[in-house]
N, C-alpha and C. Protein backbone atom coordinates (compact mmCIF):
# COMPACT_ATOMS: atom_id res chain seq x y z
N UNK A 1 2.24 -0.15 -18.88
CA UNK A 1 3.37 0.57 -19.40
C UNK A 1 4.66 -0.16 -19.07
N UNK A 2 5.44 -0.46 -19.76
CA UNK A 2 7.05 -1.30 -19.64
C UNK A 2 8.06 0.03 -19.68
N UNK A 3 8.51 -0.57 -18.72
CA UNK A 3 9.67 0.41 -18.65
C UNK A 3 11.04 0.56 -19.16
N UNK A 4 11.96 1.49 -19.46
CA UNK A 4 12.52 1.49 -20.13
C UNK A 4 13.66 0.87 -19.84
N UNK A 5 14.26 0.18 -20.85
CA UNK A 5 15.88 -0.45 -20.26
C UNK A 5 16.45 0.62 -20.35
N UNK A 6 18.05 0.07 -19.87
CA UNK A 6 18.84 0.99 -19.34
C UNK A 6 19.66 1.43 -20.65
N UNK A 7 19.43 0.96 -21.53
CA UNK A 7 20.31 1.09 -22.84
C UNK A 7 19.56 2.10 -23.78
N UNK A 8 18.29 2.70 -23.31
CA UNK A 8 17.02 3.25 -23.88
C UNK A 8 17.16 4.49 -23.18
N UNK A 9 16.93 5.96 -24.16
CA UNK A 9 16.58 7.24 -23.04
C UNK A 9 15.95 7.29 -22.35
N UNK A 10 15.63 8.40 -21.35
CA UNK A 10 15.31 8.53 -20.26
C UNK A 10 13.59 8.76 -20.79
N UNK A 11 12.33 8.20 -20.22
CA UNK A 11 11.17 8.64 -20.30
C UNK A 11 10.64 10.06 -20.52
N UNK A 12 9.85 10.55 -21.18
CA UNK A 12 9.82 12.20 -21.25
C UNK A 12 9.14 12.00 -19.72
N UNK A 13 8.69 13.44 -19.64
CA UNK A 13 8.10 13.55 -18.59
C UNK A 13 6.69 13.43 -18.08
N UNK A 14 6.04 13.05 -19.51
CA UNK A 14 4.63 13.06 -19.50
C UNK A 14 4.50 11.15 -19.62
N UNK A 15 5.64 10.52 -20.04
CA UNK A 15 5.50 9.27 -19.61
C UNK A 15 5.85 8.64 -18.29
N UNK A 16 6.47 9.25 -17.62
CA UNK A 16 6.95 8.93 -15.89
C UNK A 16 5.30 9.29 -15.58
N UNK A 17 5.34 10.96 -16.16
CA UNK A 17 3.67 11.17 -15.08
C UNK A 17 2.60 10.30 -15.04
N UNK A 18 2.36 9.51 -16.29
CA UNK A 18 1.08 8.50 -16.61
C UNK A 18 1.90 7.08 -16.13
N UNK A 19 2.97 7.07 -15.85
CA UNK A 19 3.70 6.21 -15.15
C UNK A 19 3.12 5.97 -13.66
N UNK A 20 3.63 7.16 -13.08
CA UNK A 20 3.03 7.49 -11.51
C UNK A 20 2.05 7.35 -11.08
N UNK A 21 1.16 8.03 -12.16
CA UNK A 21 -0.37 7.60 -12.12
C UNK A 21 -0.86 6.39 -12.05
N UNK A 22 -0.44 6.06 -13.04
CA UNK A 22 -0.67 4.07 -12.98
C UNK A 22 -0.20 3.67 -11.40
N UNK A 23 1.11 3.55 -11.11
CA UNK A 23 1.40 3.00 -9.68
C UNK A 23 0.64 3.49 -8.68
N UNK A 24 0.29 4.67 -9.00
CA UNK A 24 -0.32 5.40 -7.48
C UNK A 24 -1.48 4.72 -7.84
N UNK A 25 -2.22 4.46 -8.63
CA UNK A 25 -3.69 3.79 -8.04
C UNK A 25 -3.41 2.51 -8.06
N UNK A 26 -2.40 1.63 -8.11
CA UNK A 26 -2.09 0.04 -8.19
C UNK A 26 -1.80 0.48 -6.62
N UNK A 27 -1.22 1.44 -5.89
CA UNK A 27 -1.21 1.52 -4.47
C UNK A 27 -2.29 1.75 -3.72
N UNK A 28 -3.32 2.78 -3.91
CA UNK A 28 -4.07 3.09 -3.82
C UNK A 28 -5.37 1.61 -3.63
N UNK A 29 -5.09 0.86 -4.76
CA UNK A 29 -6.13 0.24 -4.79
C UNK A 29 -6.02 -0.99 -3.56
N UNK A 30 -4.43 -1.61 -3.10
CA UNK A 30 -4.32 -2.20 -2.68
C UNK A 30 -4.53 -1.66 -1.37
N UNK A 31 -4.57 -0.71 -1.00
CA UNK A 31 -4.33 0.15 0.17
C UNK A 31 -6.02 0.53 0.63
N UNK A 32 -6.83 0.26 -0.45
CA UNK A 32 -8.30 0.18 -0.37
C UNK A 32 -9.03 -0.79 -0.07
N UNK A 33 -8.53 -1.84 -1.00
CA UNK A 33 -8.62 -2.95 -0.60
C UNK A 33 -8.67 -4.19 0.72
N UNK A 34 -7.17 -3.74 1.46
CA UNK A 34 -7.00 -3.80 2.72
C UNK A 34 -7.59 -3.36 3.44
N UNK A 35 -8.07 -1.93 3.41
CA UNK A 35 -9.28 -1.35 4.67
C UNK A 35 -10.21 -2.04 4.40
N UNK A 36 -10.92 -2.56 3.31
CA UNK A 36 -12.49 -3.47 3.28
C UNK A 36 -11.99 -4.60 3.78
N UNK A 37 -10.89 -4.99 3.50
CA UNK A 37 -10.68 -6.56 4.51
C UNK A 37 -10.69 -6.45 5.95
N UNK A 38 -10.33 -5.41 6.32
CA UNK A 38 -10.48 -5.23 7.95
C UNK A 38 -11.21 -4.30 8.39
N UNK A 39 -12.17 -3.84 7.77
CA UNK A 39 -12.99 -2.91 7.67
C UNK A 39 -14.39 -4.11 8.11
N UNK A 40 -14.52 -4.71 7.37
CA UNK A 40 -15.69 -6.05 7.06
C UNK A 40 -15.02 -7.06 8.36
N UNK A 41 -13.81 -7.36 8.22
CA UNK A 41 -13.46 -8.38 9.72
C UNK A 41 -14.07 -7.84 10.86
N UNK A 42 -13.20 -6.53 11.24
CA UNK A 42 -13.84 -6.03 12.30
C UNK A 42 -15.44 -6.09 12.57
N UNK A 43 -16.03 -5.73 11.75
CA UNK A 43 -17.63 -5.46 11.81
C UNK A 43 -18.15 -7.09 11.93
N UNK A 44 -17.44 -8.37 11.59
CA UNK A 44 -18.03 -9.22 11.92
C UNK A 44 -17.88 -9.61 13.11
N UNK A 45 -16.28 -10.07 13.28
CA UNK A 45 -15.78 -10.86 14.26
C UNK A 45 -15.74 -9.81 15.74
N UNK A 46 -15.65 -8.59 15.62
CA UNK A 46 -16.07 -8.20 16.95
C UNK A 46 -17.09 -7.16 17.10
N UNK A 47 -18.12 -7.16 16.34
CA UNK A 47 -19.41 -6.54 16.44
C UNK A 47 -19.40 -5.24 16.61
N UNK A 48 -17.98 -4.96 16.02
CA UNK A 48 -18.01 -3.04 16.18
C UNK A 48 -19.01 -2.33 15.29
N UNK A 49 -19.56 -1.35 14.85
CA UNK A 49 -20.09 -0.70 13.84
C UNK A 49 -19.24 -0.51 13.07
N UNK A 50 -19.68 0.26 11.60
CA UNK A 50 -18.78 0.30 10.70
C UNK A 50 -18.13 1.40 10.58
N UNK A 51 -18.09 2.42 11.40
CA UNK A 51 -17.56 3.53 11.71
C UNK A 51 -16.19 3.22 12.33
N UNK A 52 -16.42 2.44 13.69
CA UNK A 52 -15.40 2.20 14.38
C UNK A 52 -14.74 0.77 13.64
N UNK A 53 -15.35 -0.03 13.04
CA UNK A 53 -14.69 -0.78 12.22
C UNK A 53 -13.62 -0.48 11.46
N UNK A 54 -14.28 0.28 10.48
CA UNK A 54 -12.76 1.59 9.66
C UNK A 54 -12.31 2.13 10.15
N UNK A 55 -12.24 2.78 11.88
CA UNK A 55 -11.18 3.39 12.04
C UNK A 55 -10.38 2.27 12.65
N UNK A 56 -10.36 1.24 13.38
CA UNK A 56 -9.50 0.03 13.69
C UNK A 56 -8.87 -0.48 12.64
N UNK A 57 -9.44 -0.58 11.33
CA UNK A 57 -8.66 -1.24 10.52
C UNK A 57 -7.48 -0.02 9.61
N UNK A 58 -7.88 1.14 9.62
CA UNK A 58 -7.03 2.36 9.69
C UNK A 58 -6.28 2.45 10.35
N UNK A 59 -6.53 2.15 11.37
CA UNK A 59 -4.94 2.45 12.76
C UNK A 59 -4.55 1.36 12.73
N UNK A 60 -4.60 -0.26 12.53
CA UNK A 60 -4.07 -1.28 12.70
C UNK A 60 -3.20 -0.96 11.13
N UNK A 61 -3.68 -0.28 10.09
CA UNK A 61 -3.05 -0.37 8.79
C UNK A 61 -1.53 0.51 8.79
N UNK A 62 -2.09 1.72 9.50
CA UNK A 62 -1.08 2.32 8.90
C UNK A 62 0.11 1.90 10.78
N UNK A 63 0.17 1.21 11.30
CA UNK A 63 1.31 0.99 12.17
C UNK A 63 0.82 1.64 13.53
N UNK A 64 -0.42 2.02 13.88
CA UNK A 64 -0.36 3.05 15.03
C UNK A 64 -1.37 2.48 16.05
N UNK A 65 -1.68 0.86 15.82
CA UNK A 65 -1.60 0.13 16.92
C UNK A 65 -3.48 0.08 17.33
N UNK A 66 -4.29 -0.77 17.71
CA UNK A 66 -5.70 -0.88 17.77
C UNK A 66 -6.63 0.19 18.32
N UNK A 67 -7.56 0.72 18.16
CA UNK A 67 -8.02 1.59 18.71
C UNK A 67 -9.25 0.75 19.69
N UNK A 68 -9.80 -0.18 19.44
CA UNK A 68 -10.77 -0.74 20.31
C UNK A 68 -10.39 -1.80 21.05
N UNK A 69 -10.94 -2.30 22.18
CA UNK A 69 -10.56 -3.24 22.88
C UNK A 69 -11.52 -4.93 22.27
N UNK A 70 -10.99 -5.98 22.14
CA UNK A 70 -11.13 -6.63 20.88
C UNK A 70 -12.25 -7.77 22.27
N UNK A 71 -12.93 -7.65 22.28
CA UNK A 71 -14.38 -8.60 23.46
C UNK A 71 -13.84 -10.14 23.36
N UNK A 72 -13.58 -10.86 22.39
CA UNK A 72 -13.59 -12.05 22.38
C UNK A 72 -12.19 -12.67 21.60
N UNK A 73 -11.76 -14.40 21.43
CA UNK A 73 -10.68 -14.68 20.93
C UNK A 73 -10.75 -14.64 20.01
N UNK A 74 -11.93 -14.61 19.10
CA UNK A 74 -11.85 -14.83 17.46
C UNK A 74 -11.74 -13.40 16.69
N UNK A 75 -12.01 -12.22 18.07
CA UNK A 75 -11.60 -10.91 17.21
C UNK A 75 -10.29 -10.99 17.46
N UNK A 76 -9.84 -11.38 18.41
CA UNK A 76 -8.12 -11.09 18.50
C UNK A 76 -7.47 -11.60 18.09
N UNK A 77 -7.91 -12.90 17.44
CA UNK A 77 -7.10 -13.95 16.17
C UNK A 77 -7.23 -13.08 14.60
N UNK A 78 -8.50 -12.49 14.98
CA UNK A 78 -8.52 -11.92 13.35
C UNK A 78 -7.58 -10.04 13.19
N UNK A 79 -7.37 -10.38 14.41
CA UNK A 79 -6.89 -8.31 14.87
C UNK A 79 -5.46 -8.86 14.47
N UNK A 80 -4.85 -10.00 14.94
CA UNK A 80 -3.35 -10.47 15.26
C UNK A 80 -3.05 -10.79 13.66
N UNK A 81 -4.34 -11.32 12.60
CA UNK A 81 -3.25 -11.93 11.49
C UNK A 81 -4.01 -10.06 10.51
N UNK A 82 -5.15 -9.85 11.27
CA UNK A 82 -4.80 -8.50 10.13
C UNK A 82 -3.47 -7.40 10.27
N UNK A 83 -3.12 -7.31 11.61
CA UNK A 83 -2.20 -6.75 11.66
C UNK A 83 -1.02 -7.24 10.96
N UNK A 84 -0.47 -8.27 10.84
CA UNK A 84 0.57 -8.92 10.11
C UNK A 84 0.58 -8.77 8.83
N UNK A 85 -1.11 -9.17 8.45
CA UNK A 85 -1.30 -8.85 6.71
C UNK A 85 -1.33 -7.21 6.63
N UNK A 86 -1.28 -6.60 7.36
CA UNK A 86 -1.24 -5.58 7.12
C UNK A 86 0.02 -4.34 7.32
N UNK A 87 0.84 -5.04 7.68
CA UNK A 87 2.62 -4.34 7.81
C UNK A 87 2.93 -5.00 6.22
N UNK A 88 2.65 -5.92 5.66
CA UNK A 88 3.14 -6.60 4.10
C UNK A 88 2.89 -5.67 3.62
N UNK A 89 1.47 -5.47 3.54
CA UNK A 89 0.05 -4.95 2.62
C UNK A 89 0.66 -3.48 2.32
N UNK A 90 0.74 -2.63 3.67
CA UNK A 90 1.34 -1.12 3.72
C UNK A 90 2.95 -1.20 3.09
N UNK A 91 3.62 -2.25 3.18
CA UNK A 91 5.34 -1.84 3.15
C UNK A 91 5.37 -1.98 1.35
N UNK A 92 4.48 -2.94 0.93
CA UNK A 92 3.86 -3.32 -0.48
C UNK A 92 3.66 -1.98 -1.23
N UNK A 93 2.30 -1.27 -0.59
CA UNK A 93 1.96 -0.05 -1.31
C UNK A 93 3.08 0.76 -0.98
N UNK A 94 3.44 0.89 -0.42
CA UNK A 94 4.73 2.23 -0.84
C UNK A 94 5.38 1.35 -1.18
N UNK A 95 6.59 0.49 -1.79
CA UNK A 95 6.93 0.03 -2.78
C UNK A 95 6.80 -0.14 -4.02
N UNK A 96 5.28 -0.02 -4.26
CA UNK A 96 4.68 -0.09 -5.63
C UNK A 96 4.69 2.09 -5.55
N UNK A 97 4.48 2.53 -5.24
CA UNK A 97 4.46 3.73 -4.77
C UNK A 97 5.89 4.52 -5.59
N UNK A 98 6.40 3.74 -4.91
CA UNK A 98 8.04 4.38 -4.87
C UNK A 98 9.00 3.93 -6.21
N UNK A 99 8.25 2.67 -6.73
CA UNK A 99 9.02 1.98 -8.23
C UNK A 99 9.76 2.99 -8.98
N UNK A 100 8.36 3.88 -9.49
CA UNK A 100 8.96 4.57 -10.77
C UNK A 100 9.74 5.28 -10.42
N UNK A 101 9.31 6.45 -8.94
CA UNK A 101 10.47 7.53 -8.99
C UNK A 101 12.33 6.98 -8.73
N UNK A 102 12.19 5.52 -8.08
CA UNK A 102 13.65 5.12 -7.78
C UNK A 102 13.94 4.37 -9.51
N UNK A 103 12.87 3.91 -10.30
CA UNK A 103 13.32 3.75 -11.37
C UNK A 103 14.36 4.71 -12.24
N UNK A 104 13.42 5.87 -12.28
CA UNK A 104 13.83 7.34 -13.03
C UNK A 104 15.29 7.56 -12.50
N UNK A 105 15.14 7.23 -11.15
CA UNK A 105 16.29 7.76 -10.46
C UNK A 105 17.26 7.40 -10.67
N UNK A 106 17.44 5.86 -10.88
CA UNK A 106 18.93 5.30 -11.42
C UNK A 106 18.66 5.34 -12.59
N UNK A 107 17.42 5.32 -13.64
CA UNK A 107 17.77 5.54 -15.17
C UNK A 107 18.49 6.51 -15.34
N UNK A 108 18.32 7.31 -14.81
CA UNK A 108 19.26 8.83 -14.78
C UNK A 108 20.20 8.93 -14.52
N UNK A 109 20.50 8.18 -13.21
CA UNK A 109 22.51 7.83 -13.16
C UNK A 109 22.28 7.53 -14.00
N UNK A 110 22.39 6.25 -14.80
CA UNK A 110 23.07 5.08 -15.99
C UNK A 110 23.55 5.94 -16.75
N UNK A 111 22.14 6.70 -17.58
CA UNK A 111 22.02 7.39 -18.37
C UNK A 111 24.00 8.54 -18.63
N UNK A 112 23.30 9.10 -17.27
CA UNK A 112 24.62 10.14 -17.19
C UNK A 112 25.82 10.02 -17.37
N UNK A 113 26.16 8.32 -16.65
CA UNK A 113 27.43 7.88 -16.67
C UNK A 113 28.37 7.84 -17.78
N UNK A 114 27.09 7.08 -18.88
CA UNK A 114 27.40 7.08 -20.47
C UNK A 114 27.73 7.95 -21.15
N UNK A 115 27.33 9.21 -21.14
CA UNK A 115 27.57 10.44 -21.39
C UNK A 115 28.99 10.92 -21.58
């Protein structure tokens, strides 16, 4: 879906919604995505199960810091760059998240100003 210039009315409301929709699973997916990358790291590089695998790569995702203690250097090399890829990864999905409604939002100033 292309969005509208600023010289163009405002989207109805059933095109923002299939708008939203679209972004929320382009977030969603990336945000899924990322847990199987550190979901699958974990379970290799430090022999957690896959239970505790997903929840490490869950708490390393969303900012709230490791839940297991990492046995060797090659889990803590892979804990150190998932965490990094994973402050992008999260600040990414809510950005893609947040597009349309800050789109709408100044289409709607513009819009008004003209008026």
């Amino acid at each position: 879906m292309k969005l509208e210039h600023r010289k163009n009315p405002l989207a109805s409301r059933h095109t923002f919604l299939l708008r939203l929709m679209k972004y929320f699973g382009a977030s969603f997916l990336l945000i899924g995505l990322s847990l199987l990358i550190g979901t699958v790291g974990y379970h290799v590089s430090a022999n957690l199960g896959w239970v505790d695998s997903f929840f490490n790569a869950s708490m390393i995702l969303t900012g709230m810091g490791p839940a297991s203690p990492m046995p060797c250097d090659g889990a803590k090399l892979f804990s150190s760059f998932y965490a990094l890829f994973s402050g992008v990864a999260f600040l990414s999905a809510v950005s893609v998240l947040m597009a349309p409604v800050v789109h709408r939002f100044f289409h709607a100033l513009h819009v008004d100003m003209e008026d």
